[in-house]
PDB file of N, CA and C in Angstrom:
ATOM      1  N   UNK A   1     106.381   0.006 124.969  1.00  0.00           N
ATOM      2  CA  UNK A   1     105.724   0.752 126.019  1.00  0.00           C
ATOM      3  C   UNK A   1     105.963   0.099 127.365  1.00  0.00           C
ATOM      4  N   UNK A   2     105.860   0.785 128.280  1.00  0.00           N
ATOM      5  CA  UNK A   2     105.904   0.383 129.665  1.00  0.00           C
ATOM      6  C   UNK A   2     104.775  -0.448 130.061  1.00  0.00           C
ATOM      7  N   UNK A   3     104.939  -1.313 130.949  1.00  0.00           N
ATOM      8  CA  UNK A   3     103.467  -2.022 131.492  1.00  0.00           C
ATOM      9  C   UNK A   3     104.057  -1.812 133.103  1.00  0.00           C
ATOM     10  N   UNK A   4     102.312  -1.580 133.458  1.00  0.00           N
ATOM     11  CA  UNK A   4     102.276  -0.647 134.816  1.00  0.00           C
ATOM     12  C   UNK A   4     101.600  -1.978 135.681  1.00  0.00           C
ATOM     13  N   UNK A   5     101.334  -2.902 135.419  1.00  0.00           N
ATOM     14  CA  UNK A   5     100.381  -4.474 135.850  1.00  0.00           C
ATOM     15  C   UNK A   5     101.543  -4.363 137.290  1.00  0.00           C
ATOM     16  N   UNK A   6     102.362  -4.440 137.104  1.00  0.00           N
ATOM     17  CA  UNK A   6     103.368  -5.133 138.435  1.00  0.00           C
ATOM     18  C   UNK A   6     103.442  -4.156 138.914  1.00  0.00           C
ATOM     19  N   UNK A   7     102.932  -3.262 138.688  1.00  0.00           N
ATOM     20  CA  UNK A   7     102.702  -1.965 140.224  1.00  0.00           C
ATOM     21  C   UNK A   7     101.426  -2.032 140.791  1.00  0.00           C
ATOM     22  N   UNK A   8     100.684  -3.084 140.496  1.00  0.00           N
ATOM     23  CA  UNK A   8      99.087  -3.026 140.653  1.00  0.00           C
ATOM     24  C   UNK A   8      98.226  -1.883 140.987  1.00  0.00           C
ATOM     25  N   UNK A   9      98.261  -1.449 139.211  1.00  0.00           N
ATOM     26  CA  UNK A   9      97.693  -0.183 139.207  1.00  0.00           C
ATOM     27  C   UNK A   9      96.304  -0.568 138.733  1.00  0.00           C
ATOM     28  N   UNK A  10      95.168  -0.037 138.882  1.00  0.00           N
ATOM     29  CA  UNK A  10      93.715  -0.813 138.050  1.00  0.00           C
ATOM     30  C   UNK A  10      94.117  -0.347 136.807  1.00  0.00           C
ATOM     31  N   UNK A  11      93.367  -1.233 136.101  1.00  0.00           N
ATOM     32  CA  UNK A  11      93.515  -1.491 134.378  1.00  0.00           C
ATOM     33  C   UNK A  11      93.086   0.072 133.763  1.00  0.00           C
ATOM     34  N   UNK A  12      91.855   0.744 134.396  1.00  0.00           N
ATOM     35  CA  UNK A  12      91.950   2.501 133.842  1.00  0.00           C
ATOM     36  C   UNK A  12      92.936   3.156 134.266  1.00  0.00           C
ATOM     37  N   UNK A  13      93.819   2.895 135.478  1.00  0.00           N
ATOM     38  CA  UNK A  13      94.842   3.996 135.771  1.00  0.00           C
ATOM     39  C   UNK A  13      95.910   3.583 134.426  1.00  0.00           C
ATOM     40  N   UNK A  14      96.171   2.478 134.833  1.00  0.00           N
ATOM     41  CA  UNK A  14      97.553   2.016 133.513  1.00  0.00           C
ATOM     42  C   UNK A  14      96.674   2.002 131.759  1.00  0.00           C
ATOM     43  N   UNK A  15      95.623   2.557 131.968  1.00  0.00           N
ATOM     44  CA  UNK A  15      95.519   2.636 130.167  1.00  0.00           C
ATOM     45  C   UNK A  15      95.956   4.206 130.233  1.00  0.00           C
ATOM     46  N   UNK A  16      95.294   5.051 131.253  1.00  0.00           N
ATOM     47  CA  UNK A  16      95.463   6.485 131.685  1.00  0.00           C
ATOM     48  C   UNK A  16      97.005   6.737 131.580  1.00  0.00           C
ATOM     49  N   UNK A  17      98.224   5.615 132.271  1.00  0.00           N
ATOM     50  CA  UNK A  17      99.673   6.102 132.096  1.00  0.00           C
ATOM     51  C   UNK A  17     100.478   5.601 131.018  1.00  0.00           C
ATOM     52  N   UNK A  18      99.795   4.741 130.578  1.00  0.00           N
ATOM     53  CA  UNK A  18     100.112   4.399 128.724  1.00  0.00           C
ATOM     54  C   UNK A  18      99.931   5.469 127.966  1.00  0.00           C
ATOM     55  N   UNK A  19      98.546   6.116 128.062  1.00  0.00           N
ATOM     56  CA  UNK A  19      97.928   7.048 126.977  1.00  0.00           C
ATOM     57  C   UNK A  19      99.245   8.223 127.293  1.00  0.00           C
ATOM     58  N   UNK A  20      99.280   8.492 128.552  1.00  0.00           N
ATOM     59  CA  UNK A  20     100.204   9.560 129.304  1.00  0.00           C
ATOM     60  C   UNK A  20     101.365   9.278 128.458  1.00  0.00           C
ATOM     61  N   UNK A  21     102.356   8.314 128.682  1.00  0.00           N
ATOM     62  CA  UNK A  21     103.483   8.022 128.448  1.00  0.00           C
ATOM     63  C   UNK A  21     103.552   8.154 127.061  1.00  0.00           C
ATOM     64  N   UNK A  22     102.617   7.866 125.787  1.00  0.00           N
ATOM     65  CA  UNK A  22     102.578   8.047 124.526  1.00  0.00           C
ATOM     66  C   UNK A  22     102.331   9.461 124.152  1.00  0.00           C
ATOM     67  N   UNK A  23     101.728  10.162 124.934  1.00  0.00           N
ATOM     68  CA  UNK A  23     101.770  11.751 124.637  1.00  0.00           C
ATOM     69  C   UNK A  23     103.165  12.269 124.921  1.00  0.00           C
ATOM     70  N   UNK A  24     103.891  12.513 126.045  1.00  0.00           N
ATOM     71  CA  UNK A  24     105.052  12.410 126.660  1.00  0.00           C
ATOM     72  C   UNK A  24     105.946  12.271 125.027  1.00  0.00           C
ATOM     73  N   UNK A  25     105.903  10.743 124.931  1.00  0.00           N
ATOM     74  CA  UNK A  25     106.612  10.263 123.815  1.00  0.00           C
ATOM     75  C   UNK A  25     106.798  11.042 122.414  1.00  0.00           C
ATOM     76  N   UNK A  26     105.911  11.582 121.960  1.00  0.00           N
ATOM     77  CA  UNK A  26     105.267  12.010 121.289  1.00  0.00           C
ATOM     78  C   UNK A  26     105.633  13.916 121.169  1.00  0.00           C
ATOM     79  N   UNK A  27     105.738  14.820 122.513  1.00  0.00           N
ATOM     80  CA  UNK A  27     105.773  15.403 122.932  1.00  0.00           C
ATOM     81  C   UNK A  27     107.304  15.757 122.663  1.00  0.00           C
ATOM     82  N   UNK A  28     107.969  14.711 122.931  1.00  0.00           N
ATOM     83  CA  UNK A  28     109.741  14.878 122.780  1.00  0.00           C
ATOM     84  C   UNK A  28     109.721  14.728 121.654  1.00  0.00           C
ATOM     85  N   UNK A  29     109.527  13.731 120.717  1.00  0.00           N
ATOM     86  CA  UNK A  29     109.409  14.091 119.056  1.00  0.00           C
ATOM     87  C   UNK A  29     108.852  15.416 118.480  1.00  0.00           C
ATOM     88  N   UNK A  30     108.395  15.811 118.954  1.00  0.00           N
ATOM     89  CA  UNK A  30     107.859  17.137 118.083  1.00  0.00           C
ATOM     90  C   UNK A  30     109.035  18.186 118.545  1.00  0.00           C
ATOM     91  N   UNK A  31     109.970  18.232 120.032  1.00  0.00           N
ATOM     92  CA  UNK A  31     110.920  18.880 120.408  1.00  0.00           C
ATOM     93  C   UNK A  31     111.877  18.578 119.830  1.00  0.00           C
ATOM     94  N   UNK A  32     112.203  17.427 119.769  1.00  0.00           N
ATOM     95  CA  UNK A  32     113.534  17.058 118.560  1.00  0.00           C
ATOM     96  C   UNK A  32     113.545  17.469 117.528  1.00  0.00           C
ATOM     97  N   UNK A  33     112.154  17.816 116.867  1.00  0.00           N
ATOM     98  CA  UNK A  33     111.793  18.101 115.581  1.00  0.00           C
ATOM     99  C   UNK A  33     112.227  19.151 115.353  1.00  0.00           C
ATOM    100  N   UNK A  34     111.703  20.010 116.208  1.00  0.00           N
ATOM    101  CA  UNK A  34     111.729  21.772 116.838  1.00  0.00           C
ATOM    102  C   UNK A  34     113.316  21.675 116.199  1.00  0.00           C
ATOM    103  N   UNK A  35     114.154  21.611 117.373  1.00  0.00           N
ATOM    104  CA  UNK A  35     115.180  21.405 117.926  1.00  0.00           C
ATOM    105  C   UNK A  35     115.765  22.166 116.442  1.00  0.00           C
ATOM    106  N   UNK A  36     115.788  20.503 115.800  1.00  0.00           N
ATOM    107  CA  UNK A  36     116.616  20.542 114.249  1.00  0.00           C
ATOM    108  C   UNK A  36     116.295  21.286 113.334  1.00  0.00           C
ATOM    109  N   UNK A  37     114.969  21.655 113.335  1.00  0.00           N
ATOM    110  CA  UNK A  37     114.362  22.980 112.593  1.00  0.00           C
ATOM    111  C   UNK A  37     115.179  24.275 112.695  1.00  0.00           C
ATOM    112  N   UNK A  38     115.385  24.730 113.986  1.00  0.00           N
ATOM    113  CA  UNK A  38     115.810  25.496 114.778  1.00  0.00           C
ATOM    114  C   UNK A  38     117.536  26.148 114.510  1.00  0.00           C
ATOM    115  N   UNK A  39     118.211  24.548 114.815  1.00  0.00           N
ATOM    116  CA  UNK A  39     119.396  24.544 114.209  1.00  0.00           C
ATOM    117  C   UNK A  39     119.847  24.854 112.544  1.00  0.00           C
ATOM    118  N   UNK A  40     118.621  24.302 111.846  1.00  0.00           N
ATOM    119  CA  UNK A  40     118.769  24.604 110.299  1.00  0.00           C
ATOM    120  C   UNK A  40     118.825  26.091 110.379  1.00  0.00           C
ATOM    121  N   UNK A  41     117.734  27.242 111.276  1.00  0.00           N
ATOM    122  CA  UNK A  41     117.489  27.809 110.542  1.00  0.00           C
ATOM    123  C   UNK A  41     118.538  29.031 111.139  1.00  0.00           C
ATOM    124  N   UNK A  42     119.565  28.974 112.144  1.00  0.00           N
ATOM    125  CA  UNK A  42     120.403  29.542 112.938  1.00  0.00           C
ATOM    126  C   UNK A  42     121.338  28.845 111.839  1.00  0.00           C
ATOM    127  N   UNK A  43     121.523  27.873 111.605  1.00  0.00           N
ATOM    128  CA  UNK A  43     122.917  28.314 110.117  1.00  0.00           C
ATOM    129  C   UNK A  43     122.328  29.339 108.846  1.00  0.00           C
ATOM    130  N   UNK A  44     121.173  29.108 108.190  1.00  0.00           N
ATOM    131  CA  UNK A  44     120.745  29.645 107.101  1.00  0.00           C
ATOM    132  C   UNK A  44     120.723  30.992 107.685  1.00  0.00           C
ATOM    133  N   UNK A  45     120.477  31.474 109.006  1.00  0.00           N
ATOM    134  CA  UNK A  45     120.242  32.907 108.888  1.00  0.00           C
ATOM    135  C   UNK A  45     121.517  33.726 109.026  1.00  0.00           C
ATOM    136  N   UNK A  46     123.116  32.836 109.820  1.00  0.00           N
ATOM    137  CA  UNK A  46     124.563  33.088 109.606  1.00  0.00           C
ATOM    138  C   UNK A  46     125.001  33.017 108.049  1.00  0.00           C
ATOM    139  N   UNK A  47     124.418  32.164 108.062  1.00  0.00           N
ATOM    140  CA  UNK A  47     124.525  32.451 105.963  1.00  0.00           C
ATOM    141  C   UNK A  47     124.170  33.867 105.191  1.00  0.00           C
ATOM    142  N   UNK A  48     123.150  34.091 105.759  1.00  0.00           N
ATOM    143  CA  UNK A  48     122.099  35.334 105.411  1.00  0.00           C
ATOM    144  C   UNK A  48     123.168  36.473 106.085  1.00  0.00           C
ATOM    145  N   UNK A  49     123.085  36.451 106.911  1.00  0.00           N
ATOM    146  CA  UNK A  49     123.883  37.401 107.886  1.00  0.00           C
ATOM    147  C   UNK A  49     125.414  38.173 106.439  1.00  0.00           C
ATOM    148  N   UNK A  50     126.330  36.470 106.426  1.00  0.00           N
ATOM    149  CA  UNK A  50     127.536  36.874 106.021  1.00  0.00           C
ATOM    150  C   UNK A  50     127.563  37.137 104.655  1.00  0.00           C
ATOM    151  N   UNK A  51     125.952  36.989 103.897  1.00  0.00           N
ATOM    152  CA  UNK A  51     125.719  37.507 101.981  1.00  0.00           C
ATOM    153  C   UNK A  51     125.714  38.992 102.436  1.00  0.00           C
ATOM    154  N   UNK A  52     124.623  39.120 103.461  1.00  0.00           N
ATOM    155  CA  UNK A  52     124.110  40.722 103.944  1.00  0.00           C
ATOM    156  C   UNK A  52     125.736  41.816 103.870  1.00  0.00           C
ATOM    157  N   UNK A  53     126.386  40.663 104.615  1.00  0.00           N
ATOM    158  CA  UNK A  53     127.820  42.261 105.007  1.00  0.00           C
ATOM    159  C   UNK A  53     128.447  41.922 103.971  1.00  0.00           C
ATOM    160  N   UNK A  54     128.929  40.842 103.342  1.00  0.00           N
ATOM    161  CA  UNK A  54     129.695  40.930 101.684  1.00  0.00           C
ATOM    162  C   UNK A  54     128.789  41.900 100.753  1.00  0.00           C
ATOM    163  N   UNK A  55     127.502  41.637 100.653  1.00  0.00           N
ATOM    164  CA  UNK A  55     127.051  43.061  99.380  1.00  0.00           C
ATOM    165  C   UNK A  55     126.929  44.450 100.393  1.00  0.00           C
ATOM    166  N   UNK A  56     126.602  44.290 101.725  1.00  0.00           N
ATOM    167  CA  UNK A  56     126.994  46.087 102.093  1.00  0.00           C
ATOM    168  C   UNK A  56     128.267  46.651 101.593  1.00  0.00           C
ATOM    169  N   UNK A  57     129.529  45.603 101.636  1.00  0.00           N
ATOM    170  CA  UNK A  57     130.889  46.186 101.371  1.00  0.00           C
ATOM    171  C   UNK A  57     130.990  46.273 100.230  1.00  0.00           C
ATOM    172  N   UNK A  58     130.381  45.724  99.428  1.00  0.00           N
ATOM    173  CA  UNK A  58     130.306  45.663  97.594  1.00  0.00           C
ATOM    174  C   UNK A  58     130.067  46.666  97.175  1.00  0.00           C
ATOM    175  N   UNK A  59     128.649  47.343  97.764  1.00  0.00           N
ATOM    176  CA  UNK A  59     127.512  48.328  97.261  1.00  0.00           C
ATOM    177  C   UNK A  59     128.547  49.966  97.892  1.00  0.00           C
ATOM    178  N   UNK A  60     129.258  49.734  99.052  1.00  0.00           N
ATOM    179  CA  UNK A  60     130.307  50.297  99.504  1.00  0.00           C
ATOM    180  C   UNK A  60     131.450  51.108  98.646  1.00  0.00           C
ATOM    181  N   UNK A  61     131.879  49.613  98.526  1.00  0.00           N
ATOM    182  CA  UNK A  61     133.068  49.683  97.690  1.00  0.00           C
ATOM    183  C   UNK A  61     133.271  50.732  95.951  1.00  0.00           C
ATOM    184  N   UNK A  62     131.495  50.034  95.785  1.00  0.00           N
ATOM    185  CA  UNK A  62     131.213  50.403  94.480  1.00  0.00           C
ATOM    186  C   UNK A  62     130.937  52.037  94.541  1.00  0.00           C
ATOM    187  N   UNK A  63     130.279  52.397  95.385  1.00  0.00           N
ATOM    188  CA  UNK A  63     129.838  53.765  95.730  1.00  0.00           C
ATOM    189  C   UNK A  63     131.175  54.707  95.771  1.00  0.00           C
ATOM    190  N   UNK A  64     132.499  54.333  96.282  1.00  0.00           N
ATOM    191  CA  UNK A  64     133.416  55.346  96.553  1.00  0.00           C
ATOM    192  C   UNK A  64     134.148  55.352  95.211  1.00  0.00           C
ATOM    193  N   UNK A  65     134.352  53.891  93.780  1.00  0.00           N
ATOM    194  CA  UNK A  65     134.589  54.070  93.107  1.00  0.00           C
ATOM    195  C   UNK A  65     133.668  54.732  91.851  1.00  0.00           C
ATOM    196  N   UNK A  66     132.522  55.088  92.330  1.00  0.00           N
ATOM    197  CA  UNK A  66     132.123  55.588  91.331  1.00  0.00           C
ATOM    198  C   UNK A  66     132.261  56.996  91.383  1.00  0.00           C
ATOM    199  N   UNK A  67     132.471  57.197  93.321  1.00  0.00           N
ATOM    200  CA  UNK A  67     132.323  58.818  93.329  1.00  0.00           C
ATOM    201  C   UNK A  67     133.700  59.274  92.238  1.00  0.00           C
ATOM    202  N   UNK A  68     134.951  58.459  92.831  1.00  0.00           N
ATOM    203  CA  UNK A  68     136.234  58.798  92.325  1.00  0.00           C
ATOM    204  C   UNK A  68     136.151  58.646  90.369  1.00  0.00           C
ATOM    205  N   UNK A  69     134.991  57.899  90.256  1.00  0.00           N
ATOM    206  CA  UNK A  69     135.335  57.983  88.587  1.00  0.00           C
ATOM    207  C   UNK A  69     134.023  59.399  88.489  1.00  0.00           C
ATOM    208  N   UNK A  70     133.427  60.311  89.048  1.00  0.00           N
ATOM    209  CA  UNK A  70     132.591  61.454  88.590  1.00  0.00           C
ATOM    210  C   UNK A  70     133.669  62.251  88.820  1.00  0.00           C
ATOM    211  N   UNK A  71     134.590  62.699  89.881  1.00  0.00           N
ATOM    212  CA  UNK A  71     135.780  63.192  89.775  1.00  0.00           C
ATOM    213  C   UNK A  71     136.802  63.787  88.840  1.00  0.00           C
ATOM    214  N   UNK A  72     136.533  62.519  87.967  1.00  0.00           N
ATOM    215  CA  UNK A  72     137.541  62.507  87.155  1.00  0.00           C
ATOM    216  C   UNK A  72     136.780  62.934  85.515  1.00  0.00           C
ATOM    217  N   UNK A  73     135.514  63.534  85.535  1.00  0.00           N
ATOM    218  CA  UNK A  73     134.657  63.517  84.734  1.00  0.00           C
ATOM    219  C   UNK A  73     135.383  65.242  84.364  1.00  0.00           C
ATOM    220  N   UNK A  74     135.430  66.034  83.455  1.00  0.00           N
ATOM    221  CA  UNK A  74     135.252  67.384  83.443  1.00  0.00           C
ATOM    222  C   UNK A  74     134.140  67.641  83.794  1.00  0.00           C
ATOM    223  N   UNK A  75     134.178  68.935  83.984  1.00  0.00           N
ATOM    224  CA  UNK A  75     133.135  69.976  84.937  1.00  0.00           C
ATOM    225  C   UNK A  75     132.032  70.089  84.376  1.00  0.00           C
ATOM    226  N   UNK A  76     132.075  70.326  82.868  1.00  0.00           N
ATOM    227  CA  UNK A  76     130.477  70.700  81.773  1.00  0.00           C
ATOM    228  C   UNK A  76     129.936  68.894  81.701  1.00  0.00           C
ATOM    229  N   UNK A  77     130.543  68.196  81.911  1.00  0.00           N
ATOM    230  CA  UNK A  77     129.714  66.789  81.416  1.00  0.00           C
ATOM    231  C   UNK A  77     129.144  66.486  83.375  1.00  0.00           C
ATOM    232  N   UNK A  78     129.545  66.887  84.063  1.00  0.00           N
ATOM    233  CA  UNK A  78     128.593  66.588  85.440  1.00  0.00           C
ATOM    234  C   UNK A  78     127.223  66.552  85.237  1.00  0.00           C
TER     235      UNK A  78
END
């Protein structure tokens, strides 16, 4: 911690910019925290994102081959 004595601050102002400076401190840890939270969850949701458009094209894909196999069904079994 910082000591505020050689600025001759009275002993309540410098417990007052200790207490300060440890909130502060404290304050950026919980932002760093944020931060990396943040970053986790901006990959997991590009993750999410690129499962989402691989099964739209699946569910896609699957849909036009099934139309093409009713197609190919005779007329009385429709």
């Amino acid at each position: 911690m910082t000591h505020f004595n050689s600025l001759n601050y009275s002993e309540g102002m410098e417990a007052q910019l200790i207490a300060l400076e440890k909130k502060i401190k404290q304050l950026i840890s919980l932002i760093e925290s944020a931060q990396g939270k943040n970053k986790g969850l901006e990959t997991q949701l590009a993750s999410t994102e690129a499962t989402l458009t691989k099964l739209q094209s699946n569910m896609k894909e699957a849909s036009i081959r099934l139309e093409k196999m009713m197609k190919q069904l005779p007329e009385n079994n429709r």
